[in-house]
Protein backbone atom coordinates (compact mmCIF):
# COMPACT_ATOMS: atom_id res chain seq x y z
CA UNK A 1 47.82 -52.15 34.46
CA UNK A 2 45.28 -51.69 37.42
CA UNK A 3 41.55 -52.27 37.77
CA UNK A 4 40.35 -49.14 36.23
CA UNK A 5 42.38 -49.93 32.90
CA UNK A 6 40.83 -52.84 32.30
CA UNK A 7 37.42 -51.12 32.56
CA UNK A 8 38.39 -48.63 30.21
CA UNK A 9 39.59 -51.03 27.52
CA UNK A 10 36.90 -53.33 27.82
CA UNK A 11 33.90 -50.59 28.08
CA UNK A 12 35.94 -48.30 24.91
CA UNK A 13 35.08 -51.17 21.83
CA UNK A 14 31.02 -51.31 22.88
CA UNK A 15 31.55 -47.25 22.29
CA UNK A 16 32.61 -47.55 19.30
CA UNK A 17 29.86 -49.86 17.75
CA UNK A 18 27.37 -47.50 19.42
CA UNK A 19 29.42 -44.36 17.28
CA UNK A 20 29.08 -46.24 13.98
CA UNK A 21 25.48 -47.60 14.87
CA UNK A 22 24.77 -44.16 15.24
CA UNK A 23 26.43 -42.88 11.45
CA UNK A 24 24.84 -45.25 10.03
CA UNK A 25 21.50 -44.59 10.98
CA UNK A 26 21.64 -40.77 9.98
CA UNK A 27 22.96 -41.93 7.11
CA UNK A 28 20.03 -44.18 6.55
CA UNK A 29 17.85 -41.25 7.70
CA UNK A 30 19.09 -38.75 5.13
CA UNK A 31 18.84 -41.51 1.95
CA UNK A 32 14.99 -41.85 2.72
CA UNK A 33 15.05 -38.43 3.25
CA UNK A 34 16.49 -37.59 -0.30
CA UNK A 35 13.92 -40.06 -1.55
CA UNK A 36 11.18 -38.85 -0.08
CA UNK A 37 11.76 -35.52 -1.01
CA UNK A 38 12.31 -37.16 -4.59
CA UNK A 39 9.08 -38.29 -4.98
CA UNK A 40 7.23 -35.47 -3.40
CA UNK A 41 9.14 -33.49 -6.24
CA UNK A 42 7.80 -35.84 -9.00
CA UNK A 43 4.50 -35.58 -7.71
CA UNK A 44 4.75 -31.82 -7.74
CA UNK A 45 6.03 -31.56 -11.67
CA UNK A 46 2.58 -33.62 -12.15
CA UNK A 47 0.34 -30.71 -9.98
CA UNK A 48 -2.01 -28.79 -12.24
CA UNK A 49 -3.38 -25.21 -11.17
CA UNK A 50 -6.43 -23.38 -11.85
CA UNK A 51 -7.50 -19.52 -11.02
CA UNK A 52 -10.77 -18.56 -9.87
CA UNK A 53 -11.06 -14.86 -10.78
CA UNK A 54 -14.63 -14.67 -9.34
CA UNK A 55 -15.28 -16.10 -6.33
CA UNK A 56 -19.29 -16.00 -5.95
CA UNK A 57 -20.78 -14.33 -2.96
CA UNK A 58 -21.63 -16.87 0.26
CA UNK A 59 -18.80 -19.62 -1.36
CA UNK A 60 -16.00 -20.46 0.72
CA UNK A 61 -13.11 -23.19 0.06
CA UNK A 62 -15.05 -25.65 1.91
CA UNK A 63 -17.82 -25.09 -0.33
CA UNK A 64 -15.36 -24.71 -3.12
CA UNK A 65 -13.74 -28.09 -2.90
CA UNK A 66 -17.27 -30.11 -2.11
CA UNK A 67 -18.37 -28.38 -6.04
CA UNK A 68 -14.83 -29.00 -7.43
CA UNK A 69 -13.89 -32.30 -6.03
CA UNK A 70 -16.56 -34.43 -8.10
CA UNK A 71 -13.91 -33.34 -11.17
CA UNK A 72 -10.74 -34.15 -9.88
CA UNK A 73 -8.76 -34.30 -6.47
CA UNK A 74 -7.77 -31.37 -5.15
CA UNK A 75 -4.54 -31.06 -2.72
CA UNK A 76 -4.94 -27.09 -2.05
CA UNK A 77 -7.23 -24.31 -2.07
CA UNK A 78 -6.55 -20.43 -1.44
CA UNK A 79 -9.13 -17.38 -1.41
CA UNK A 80 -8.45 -14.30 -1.36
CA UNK A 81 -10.19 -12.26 1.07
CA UNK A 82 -12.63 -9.41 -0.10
CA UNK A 83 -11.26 -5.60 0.69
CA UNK A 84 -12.06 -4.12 3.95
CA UNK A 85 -13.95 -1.05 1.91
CA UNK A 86 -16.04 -3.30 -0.58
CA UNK A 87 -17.04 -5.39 2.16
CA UNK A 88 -18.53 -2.12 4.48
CA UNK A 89 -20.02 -1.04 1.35
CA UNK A 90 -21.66 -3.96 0.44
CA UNK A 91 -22.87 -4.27 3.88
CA UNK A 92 -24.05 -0.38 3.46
CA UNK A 93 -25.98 -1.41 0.57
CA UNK A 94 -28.04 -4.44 2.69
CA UNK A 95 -25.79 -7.39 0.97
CA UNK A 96 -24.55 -10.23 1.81
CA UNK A 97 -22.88 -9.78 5.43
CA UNK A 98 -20.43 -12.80 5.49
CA UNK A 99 -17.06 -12.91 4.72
CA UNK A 100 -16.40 -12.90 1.22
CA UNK A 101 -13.78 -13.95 -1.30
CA UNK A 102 -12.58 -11.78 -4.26
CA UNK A 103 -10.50 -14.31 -6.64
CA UNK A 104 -8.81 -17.75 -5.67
CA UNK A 105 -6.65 -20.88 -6.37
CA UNK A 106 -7.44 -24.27 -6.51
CA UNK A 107 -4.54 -26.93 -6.69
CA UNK A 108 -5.17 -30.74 -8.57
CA UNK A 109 -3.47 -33.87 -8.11
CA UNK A 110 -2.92 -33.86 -12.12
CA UNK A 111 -2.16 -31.48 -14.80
CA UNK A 112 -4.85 -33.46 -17.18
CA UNK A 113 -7.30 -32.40 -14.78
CA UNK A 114 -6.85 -28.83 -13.84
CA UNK A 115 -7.06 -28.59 -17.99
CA UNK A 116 -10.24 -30.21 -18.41
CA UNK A 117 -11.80 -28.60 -15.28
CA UNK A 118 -10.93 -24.91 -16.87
CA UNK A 119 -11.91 -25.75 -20.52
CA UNK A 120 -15.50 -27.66 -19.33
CA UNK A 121 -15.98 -24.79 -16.50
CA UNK A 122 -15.17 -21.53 -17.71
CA UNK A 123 -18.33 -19.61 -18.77
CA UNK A 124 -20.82 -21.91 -17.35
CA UNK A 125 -23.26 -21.73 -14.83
CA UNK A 126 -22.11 -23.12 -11.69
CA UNK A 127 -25.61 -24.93 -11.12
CA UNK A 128 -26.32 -27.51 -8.11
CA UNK A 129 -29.06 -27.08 -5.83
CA UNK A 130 -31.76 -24.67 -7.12
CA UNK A 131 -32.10 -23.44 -3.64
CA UNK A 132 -28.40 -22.30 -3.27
CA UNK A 133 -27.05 -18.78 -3.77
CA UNK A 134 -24.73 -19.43 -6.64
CA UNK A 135 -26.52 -21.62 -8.60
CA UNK A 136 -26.97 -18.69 -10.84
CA UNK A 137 -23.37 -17.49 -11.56
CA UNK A 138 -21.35 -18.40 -13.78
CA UNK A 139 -18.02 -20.19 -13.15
CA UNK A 140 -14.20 -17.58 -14.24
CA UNK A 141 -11.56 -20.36 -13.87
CA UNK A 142 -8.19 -20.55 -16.39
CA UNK A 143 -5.88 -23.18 -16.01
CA UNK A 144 -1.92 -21.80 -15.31
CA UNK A 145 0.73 -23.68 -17.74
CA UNK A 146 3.75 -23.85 -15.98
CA UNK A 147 2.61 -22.41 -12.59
CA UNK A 148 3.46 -24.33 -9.37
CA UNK A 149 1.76 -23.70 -6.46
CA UNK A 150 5.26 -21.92 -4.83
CA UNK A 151 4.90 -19.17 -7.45
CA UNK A 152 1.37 -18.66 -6.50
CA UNK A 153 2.32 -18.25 -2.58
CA UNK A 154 4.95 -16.42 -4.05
CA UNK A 155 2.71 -13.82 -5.70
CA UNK A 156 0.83 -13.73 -2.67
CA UNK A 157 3.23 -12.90 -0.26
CA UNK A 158 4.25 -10.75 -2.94
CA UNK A 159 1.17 -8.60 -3.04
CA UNK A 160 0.97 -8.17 0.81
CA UNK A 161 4.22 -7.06 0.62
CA UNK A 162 3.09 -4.37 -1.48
CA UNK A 163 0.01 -3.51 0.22
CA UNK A 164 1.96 -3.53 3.52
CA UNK A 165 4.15 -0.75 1.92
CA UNK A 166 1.28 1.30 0.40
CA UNK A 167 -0.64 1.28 4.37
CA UNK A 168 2.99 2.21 5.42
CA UNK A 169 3.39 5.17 2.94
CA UNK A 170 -0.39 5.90 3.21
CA UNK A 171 0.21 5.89 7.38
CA UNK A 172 3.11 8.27 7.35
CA UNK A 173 1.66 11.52 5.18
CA UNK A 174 -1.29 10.83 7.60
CA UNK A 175 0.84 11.41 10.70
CA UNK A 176 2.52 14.47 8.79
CA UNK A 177 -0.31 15.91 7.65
CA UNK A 178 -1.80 15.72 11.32
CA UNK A 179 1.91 17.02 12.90
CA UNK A 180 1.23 19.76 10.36
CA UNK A 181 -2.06 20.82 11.72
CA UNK A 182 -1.38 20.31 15.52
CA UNK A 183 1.90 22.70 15.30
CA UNK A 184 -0.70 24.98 13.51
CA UNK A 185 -2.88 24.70 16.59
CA UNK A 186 -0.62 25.33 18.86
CA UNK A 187 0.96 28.56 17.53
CA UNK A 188 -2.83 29.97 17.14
CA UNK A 189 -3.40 29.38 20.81
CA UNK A 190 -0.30 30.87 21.18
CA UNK A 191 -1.06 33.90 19.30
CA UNK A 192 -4.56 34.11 20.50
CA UNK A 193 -3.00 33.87 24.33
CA UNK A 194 -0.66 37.07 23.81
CA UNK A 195 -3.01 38.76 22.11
CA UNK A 196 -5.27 38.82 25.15
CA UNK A 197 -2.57 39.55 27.41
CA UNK A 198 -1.73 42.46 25.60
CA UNK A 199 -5.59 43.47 25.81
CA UNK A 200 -5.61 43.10 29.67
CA UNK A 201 -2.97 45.06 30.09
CA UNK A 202 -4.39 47.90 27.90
CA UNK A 203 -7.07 47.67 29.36
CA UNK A 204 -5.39 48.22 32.78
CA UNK A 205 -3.20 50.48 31.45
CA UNK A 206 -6.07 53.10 30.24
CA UNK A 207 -8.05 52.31 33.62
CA UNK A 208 -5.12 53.36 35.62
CA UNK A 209 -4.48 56.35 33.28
CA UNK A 210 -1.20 55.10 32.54
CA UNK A 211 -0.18 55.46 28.27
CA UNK A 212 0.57 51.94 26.93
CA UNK A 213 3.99 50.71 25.57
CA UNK A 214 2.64 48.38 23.88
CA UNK A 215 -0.36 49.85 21.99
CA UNK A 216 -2.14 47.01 19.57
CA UNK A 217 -2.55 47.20 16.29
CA UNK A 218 -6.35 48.50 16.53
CA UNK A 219 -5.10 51.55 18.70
CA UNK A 220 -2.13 52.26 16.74
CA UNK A 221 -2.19 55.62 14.51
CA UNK A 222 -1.67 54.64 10.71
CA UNK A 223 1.24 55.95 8.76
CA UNK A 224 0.55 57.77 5.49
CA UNK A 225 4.00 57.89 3.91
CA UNK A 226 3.95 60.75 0.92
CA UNK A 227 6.37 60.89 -1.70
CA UNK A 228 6.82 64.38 -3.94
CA UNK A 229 5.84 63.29 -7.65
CA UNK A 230 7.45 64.82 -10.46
CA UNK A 231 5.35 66.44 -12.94
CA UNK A 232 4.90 64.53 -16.76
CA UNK A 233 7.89 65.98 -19.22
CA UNK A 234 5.33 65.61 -22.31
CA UNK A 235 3.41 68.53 -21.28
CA UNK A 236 5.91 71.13 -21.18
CA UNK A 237 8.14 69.99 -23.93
CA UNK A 238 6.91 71.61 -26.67
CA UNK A 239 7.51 74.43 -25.28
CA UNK A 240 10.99 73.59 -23.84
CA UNK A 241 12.37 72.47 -27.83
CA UNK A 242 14.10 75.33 -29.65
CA UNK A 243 12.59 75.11 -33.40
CA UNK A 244 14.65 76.08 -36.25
CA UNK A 245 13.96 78.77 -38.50
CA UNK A 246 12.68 78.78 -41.73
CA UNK A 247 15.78 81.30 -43.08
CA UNK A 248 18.13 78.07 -41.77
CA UNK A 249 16.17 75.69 -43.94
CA UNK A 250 16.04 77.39 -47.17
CA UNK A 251 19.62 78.05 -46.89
CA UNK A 252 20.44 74.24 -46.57
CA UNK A 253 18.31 72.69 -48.79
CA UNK A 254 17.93 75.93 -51.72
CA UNK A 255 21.71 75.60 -52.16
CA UNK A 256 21.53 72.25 -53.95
């Protein structure tokens, strides 16, 4: 063997141990994956989750999890943001002019917490600072049994999905509606453009003492179609009916 073999065979076993060096640190890679993903599953089974179906006006989730996180910690928070139409009227109406929220979700660490927060919350007066804006409302929270916070997302994606399809819907008897009324326009300014055509050329027509071909509709002579009527049948018919004599009747009837 030459030079170059002995490279080969020398360089091929350090491969090697840099192939299985490599297996067995993806293999290492995907057990502390699987355990990691264990735990974070075990930790989600323990999750609690409570709905907010009032959000009070000026609160957002910052100001939502500073209020809620003296209960319990809190791994996730979701609002809902407030209709487009609500929020011009309110703004009509002088109200509040900040983005607000109409319901929400709030996410705890535990299950024993979400519970207690919704059973010592709901119905009572949110309270705090005198001087803030919701001191005075009163807190709408329910704890979900058996709701994770993937159905919630869920639900949500769920519910723009349906929304997206109502604009959608909503968007394409618009554009009908308005396809409609343009081909409208058009064949009235259509109409309207022959119509004074015809009239300049009448107009023409009779200055240049010629008779129109094409005489309009206010020029034309109406046609008064008559039909011969016959006359009623009840008048004449008594006198039409032969009547039978009396001589006729006696003879019928005096024979029995």
């Amino acid at each position: 063997m030459g030079e170059k073999d002995l490279v080969i065979e020398e360089i091929s076993p350090a491969r090697g141990e840099e192939q299985r060096g490599d297996e067995v640190e993806t293999e290492v890679r995907k057990v502390k994956k699987k355990k990691k993903s264990f735990k974070e599953g075990g930790k989600l089974e323990k999750r609690g989750v409570c709905h907010v179906s009032r959000v009070p006006p000026r609160m957002d989730h910052v100001k939502l999890r500073q209020v809620l996180s003296q209960f319990g910690e809190i791994q996730r928070i979701y609002l809902v943001p407030e209709a487009a139409a609500a929020q011009m009227n309110r703004k009509r109406a002088g109200g509040f002019r900040g983005q607000a929220f109409s319901e929400g979700w709030v996410e705890f660490t535990k299950k024993s917490v979400a519970k207690r927060v919704a059973n010592m919350l709901n119905g009572q007066q949110i309270g705090g600072r005198k001087r803030s804006s919701f001191y005075y409302d009163i807190w709408n929270v329910k704890y979900l049994s058996k709701i994770k916070w993937d159905d919630v997302t869920d639900e949500i994606a769920q519910r723009h999905a349906v929304r997206e399809q109502k604009l959608a819907l909503e968007l394409s008897a618009a554009k009908r509606e308005r396809d409609f009324y343009l081909t409208q326009v058009d064949k009235s300014h259509a109409l309207n453009s022959i119509e004074e055509r015809m009239k300049k050329k009448q107009k023409v027509q009779r200055e240049s003492g010629k008779i129109s071909d094409f005489p309009s509709e206010q020029f034309a002579p109406k046609v008064i179609r008559q039909f011969p009527q016959k006359k009623p049948v009840a008048d004449e018919a008594g006198k039409i009916k032969p009547g039978l004599s009396k001589d006729i009747l006696a003879g019928v009837f005096g024979g029995q």
